[in-house]
N, C-alpha and C. Protein backbone atom coordinates (compact mmCIF):
# COMPACT_ATOMS: atom_id res chain seq x y z
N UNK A 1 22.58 -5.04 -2.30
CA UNK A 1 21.41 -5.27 -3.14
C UNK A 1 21.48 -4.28 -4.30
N UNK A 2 21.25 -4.82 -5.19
CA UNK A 2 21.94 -4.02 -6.30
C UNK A 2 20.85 -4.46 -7.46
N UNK A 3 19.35 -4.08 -7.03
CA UNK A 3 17.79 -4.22 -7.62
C UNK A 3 16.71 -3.33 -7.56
N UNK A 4 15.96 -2.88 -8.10
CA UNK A 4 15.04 -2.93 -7.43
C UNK A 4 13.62 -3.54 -7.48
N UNK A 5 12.19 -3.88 -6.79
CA UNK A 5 11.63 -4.97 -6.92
C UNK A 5 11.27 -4.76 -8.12
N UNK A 6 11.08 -3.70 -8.98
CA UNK A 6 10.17 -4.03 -10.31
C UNK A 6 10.85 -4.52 -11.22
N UNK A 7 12.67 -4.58 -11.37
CA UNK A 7 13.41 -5.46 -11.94
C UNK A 7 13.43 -6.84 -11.80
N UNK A 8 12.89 -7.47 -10.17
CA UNK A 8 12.58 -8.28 -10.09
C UNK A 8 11.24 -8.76 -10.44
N UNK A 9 10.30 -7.88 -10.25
CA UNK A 9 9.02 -8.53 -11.33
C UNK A 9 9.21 -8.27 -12.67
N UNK A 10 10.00 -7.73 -13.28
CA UNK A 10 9.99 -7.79 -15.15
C UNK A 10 11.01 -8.91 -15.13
N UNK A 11 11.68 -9.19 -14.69
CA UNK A 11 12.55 -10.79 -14.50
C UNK A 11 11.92 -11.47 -14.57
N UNK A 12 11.20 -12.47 -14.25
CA UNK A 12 10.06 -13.21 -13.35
C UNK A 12 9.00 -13.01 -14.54
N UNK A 13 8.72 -12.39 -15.21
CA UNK A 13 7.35 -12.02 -15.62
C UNK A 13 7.85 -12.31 -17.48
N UNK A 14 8.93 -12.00 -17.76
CA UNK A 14 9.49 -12.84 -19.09
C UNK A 14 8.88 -13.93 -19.31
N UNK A 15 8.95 -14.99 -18.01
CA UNK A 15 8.93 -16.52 -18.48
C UNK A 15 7.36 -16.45 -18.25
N UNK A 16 6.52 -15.94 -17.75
CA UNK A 16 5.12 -15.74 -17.26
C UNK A 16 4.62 -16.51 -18.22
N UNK A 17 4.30 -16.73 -19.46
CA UNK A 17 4.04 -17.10 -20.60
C UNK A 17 4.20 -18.44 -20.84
N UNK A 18 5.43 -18.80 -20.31
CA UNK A 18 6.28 -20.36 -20.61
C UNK A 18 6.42 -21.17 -18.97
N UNK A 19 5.24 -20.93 -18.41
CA UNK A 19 5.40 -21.84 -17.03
C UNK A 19 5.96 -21.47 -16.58
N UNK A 20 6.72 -20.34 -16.48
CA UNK A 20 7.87 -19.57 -15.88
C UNK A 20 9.59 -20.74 -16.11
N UNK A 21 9.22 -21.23 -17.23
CA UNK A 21 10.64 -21.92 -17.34
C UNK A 21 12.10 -20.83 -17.30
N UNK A 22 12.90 -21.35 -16.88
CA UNK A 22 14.23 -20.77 -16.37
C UNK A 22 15.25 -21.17 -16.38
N UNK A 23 16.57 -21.14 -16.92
CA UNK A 23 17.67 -21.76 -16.86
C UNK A 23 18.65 -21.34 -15.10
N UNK A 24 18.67 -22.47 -14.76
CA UNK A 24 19.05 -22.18 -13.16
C UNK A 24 20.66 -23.01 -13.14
N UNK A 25 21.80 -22.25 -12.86
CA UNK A 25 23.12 -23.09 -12.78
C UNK A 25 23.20 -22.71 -11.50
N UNK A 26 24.03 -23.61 -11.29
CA UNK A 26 25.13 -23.74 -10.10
C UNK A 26 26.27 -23.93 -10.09
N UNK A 27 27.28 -24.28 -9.35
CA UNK A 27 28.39 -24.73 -9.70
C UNK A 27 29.18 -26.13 -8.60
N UNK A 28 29.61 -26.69 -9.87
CA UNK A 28 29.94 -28.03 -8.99
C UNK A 28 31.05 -27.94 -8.30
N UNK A 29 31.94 -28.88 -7.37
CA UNK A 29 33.12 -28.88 -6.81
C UNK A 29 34.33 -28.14 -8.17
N UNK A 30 34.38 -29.05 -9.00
CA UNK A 30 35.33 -28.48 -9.89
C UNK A 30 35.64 -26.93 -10.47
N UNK A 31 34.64 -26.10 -10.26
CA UNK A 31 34.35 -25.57 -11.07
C UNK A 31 33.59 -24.68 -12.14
N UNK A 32 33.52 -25.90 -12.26
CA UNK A 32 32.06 -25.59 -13.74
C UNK A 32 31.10 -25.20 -13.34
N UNK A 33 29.96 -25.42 -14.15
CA UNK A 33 28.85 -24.61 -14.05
C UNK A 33 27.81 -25.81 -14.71
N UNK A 34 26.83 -25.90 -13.86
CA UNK A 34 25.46 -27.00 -13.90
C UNK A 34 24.59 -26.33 -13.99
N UNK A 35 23.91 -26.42 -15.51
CA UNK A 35 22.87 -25.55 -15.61
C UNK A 35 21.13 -26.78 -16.00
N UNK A 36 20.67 -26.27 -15.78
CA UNK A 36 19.04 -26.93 -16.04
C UNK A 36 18.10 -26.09 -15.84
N UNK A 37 16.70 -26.51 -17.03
CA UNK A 37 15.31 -25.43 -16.96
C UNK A 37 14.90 -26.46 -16.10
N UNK A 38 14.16 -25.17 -14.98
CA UNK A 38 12.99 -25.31 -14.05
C UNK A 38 12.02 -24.40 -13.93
N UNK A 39 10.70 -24.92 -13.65
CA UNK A 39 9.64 -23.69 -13.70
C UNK A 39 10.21 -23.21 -12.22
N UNK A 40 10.02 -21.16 -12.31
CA UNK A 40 11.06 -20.78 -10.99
C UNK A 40 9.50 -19.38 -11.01
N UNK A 41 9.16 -19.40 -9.83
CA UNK A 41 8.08 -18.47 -9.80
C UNK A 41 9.10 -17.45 -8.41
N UNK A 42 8.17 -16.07 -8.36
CA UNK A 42 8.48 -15.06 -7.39
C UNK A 42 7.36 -15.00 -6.14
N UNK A 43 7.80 -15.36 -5.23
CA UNK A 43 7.40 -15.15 -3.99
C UNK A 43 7.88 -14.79 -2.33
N UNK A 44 7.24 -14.42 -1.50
CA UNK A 44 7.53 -14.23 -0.60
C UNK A 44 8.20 -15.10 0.41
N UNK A 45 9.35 -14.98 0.90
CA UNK A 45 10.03 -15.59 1.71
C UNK A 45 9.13 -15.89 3.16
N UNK A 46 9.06 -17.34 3.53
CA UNK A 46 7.95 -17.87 4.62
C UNK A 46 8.27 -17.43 6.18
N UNK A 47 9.59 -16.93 6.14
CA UNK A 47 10.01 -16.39 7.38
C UNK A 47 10.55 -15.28 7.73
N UNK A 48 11.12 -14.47 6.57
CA UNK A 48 11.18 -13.23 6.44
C UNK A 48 10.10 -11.90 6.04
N UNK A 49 9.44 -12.75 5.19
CA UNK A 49 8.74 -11.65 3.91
C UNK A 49 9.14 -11.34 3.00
N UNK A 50 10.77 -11.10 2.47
CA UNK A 50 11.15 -10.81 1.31
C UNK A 50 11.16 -11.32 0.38
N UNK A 51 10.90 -10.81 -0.78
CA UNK A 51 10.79 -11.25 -2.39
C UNK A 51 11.69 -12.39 -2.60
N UNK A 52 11.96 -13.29 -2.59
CA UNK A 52 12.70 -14.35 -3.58
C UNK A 52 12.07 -15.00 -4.58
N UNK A 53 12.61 -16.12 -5.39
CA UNK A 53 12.82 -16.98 -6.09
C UNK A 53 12.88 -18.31 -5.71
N UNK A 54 11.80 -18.92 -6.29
CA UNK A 54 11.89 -20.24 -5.64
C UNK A 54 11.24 -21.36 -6.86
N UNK A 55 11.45 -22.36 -6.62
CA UNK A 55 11.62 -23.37 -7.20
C UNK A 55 11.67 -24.65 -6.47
N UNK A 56 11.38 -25.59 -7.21
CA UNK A 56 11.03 -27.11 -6.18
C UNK A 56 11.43 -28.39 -7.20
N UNK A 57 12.56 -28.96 -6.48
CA UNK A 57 13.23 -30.13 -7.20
C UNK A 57 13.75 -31.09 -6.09
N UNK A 58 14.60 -32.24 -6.77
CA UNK A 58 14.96 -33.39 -6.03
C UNK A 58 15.95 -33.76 -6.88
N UNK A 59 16.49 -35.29 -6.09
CA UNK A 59 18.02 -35.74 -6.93
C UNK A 59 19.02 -35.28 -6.00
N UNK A 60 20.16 -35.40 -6.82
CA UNK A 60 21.29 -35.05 -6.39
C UNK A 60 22.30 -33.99 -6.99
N UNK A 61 22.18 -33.82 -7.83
CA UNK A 61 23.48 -32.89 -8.68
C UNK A 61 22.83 -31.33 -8.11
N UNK A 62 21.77 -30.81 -8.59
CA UNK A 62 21.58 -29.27 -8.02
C UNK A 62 21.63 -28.72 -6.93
N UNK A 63 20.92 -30.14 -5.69
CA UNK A 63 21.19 -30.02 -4.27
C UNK A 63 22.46 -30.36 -3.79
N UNK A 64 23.03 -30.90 -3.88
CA UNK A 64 24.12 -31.26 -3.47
C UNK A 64 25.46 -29.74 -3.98
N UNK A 65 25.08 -29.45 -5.41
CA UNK A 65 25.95 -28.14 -5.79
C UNK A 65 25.50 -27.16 -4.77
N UNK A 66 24.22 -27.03 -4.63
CA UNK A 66 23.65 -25.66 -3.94
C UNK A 66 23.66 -26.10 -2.25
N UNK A 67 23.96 -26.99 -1.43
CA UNK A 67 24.47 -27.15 -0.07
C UNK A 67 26.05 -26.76 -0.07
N UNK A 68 27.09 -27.25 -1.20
CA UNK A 68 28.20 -26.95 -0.76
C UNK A 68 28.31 -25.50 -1.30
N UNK A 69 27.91 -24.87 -2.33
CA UNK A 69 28.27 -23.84 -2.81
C UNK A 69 26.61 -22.84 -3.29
N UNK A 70 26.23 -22.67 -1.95
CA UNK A 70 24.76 -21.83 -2.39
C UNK A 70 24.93 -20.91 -3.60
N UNK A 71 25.39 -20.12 -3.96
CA UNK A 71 25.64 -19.39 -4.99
C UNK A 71 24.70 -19.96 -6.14
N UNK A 72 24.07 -18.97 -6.77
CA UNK A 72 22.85 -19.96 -7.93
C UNK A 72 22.79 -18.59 -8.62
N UNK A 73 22.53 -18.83 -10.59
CA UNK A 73 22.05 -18.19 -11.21
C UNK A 73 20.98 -18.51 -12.15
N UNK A 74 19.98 -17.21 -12.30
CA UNK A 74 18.53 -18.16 -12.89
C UNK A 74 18.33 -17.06 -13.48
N UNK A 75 18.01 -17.24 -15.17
CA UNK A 75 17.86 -16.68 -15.95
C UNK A 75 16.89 -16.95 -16.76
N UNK A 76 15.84 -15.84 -16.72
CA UNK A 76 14.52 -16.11 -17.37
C UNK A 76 14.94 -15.15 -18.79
N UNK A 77 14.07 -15.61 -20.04
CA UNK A 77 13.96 -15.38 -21.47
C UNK A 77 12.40 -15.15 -22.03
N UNK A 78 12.75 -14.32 -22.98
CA UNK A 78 11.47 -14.65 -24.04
C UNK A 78 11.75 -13.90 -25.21
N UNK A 79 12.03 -14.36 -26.05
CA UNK A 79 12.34 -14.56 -27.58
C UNK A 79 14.15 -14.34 -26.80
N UNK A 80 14.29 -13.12 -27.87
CA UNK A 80 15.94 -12.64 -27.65
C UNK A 80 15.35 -11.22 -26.20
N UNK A 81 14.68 -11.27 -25.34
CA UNK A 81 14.88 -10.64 -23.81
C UNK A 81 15.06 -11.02 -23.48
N UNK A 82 16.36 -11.16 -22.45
CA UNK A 82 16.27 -12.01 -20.96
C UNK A 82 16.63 -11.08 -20.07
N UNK A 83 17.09 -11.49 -18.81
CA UNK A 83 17.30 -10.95 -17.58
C UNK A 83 17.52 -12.15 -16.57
N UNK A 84 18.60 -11.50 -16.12
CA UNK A 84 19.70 -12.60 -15.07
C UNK A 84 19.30 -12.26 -13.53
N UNK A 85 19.43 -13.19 -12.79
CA UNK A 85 19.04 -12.97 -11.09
C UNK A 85 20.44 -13.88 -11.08
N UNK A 86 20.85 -13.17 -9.60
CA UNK A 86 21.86 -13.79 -9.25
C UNK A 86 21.34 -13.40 -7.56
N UNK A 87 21.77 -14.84 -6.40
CA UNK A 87 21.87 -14.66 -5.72
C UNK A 87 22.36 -16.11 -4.66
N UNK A 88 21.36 -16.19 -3.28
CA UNK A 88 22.22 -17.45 -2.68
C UNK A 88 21.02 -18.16 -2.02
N UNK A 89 20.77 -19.64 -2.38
CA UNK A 89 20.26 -20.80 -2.22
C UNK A 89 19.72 -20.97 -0.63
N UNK A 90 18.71 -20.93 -0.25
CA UNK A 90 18.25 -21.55 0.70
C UNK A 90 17.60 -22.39 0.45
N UNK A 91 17.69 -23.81 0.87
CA UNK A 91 17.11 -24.96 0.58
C UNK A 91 16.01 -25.19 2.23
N UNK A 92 14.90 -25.76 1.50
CA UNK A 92 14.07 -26.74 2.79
C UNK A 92 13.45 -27.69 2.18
N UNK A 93 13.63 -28.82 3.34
CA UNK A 93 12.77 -29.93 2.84
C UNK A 93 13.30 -31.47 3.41
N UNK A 94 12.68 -32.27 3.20
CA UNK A 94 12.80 -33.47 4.41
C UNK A 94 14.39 -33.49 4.61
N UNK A 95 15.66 -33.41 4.06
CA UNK A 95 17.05 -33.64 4.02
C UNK A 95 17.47 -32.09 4.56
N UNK A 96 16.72 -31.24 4.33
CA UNK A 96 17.07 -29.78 4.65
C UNK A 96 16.13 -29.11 5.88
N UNK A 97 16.14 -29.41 6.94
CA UNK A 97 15.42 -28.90 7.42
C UNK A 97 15.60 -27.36 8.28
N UNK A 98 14.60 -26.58 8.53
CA UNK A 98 14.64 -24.90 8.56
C UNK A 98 13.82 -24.95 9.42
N UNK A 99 14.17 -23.82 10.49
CA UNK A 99 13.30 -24.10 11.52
C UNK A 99 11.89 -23.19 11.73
N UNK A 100 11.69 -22.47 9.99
CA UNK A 100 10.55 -22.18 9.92
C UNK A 100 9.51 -23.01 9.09
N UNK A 101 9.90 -24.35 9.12
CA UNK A 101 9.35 -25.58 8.17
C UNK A 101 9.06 -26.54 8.61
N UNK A 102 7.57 -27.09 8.99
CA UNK A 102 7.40 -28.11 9.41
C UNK A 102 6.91 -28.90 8.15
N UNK A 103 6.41 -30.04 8.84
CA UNK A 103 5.74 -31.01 7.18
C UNK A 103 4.40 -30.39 6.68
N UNK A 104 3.77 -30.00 7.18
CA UNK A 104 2.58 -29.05 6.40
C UNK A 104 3.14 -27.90 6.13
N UNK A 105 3.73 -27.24 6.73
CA UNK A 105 4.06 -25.54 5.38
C UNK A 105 4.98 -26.07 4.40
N UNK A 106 5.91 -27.31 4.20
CA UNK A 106 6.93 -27.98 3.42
C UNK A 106 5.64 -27.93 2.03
N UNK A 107 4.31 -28.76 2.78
CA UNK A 107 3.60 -29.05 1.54
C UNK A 107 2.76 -28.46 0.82
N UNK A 108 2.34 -27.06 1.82
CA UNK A 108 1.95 -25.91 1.84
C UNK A 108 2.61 -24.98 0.61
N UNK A 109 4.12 -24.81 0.98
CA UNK A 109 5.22 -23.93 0.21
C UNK A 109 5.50 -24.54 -0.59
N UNK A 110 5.57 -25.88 -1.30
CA UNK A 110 5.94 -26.70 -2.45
C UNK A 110 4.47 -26.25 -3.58
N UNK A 111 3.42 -26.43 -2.95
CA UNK A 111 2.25 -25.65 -4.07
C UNK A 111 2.20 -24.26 -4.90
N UNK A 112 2.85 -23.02 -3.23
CA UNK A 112 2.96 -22.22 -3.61
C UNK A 112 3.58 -22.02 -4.53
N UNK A 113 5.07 -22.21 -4.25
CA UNK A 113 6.22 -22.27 -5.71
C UNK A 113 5.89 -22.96 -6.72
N UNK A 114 4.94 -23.51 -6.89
CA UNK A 114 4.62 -24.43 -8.35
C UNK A 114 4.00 -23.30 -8.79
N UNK A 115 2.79 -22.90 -8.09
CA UNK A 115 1.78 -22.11 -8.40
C UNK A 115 2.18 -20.69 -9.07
N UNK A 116 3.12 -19.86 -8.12
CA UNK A 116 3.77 -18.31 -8.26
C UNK A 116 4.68 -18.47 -9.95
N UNK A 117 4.91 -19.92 -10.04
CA UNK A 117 5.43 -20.03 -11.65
C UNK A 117 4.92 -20.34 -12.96
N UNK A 118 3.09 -20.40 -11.98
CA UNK A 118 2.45 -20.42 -13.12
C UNK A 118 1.64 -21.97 -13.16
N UNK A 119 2.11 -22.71 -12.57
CA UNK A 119 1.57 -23.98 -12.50
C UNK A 119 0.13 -24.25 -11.96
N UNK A 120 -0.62 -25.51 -12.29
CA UNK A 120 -1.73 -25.34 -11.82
C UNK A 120 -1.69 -26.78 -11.62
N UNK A 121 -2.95 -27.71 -10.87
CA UNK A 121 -3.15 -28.96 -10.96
C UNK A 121 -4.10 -29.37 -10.68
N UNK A 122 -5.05 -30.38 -11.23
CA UNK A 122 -5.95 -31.06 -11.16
C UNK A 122 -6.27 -31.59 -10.22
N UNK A 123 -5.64 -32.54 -9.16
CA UNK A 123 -5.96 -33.42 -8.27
C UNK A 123 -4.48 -32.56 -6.95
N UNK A 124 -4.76 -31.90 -6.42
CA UNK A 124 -3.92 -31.45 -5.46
C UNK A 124 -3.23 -32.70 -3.85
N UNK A 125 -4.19 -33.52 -4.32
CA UNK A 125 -3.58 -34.62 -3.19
C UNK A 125 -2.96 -35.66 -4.09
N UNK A 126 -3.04 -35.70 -5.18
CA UNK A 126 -1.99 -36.55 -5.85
C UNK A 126 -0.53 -35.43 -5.97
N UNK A 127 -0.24 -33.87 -6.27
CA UNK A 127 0.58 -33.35 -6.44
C UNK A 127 1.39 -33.87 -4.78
N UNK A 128 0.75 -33.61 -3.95
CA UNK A 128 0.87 -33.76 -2.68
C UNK A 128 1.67 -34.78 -2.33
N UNK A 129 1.28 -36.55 -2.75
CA UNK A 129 1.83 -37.60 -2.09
C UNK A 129 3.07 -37.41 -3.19
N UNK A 130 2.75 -37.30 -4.46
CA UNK A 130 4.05 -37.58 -5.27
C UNK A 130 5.33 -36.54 -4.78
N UNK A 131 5.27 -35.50 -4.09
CA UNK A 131 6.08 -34.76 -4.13
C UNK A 131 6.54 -35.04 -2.57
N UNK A 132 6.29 -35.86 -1.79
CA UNK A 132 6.14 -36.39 -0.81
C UNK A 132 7.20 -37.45 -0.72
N UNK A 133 6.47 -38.45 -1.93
CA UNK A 133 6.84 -39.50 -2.27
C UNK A 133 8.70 -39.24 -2.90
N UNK A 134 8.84 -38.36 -3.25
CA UNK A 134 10.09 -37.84 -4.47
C UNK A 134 10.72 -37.09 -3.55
N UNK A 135 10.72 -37.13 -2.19
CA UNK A 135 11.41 -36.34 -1.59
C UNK A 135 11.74 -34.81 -1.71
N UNK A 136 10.45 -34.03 -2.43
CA UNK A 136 11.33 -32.94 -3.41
C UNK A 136 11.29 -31.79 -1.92
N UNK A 137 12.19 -30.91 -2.38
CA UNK A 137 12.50 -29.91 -1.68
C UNK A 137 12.36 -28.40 -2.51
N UNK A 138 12.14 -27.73 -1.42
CA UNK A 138 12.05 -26.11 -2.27
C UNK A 138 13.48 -25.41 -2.00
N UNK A 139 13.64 -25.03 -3.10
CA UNK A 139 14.98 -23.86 -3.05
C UNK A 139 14.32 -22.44 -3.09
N UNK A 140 14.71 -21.29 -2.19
CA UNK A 140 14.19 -20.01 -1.80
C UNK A 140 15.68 -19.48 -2.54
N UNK A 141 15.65 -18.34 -3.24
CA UNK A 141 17.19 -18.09 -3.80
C UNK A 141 16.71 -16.60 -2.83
N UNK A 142 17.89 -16.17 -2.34
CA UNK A 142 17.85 -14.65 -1.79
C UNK A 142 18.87 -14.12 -3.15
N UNK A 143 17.33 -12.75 -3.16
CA UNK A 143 18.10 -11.88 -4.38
C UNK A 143 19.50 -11.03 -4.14
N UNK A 144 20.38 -11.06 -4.91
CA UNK A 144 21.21 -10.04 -4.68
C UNK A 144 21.60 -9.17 -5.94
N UNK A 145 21.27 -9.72 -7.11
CA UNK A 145 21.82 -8.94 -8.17
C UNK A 145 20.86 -9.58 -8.89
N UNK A 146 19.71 -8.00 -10.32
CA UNK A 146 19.40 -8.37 -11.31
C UNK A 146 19.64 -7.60 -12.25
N UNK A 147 19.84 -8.34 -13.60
CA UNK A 147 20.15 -7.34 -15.17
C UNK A 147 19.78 -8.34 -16.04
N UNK A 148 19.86 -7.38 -16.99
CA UNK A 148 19.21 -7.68 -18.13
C UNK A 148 19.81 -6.66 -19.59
N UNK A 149 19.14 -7.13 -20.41
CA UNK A 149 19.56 -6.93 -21.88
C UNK A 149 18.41 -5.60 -22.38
């Protein structure tokens, strides 16, 4: 571990402003590197306690990179500051299942991570079925490395 937490809250706290948007890569079979913004908030790990990074998506290209090759980097900005997190992918969710995750903390912990990035919502049982409905899953990143500029 090569952090410490207040690097991880001035990380995290860049995008505070911008929904907590974040550029998050992975890397595919080949290679390369798959990058996409997601709102990525800081919270507590549901079975440990420790600080991670989390985020909530669906599809195929990010999950599928981050099952074969957990390895993930997410890099929050604001103007010309940023600061890099690097660490490794724990996924949960109906295709991923964890055996500290049933279907209510799934829908429970999908709010939270919207929320810890800043998100808010109007009708919480519509966020609910649609994210239900979309199969989405939460990614927990365990920290191992942060820097910055």
């Amino acid at each position: 571990m090569t952090f410490s937490p207040q690097e991880l809250e001035d990380a995290v706290a860049l995008a505070r402003d911008d929904s907590g948007l974040a550029v998050v890569a992975t890397l595919r079979a080949d290679g390369t590197i798959q990058a996409s913004v997601v709102n990525v908030g800081l919270l507590d790990h549901p079975d440990t306690s420790t600080p991670v990074l989390g985020f909530v998506t669906y599809g195929t290209v990010k999950l599928t990179n981050l099952r074969a090759r957990p390895q993930v980097t997410v890099t929050f900005r604001q103007g010309w500051r940023w600061a890099t997190v690097e660490g490794t992918a724990e996924i949960g969710g109906p295709d991923d299942p964890q055996p500290w995750l049933d279907d209510e903390r799934l829908r429970l912990l999908r709010r939270e991570v919207f929320t810890s990035a800043g998100g808010t919502h109007d009708d919480w049982d519509t966020y609910d079925r649609v994210m239900a409905e979309q199969g989405r899953a939460i990614v927990l990143v365990r920290v191992a490395r942060v820097y910055s500029n």
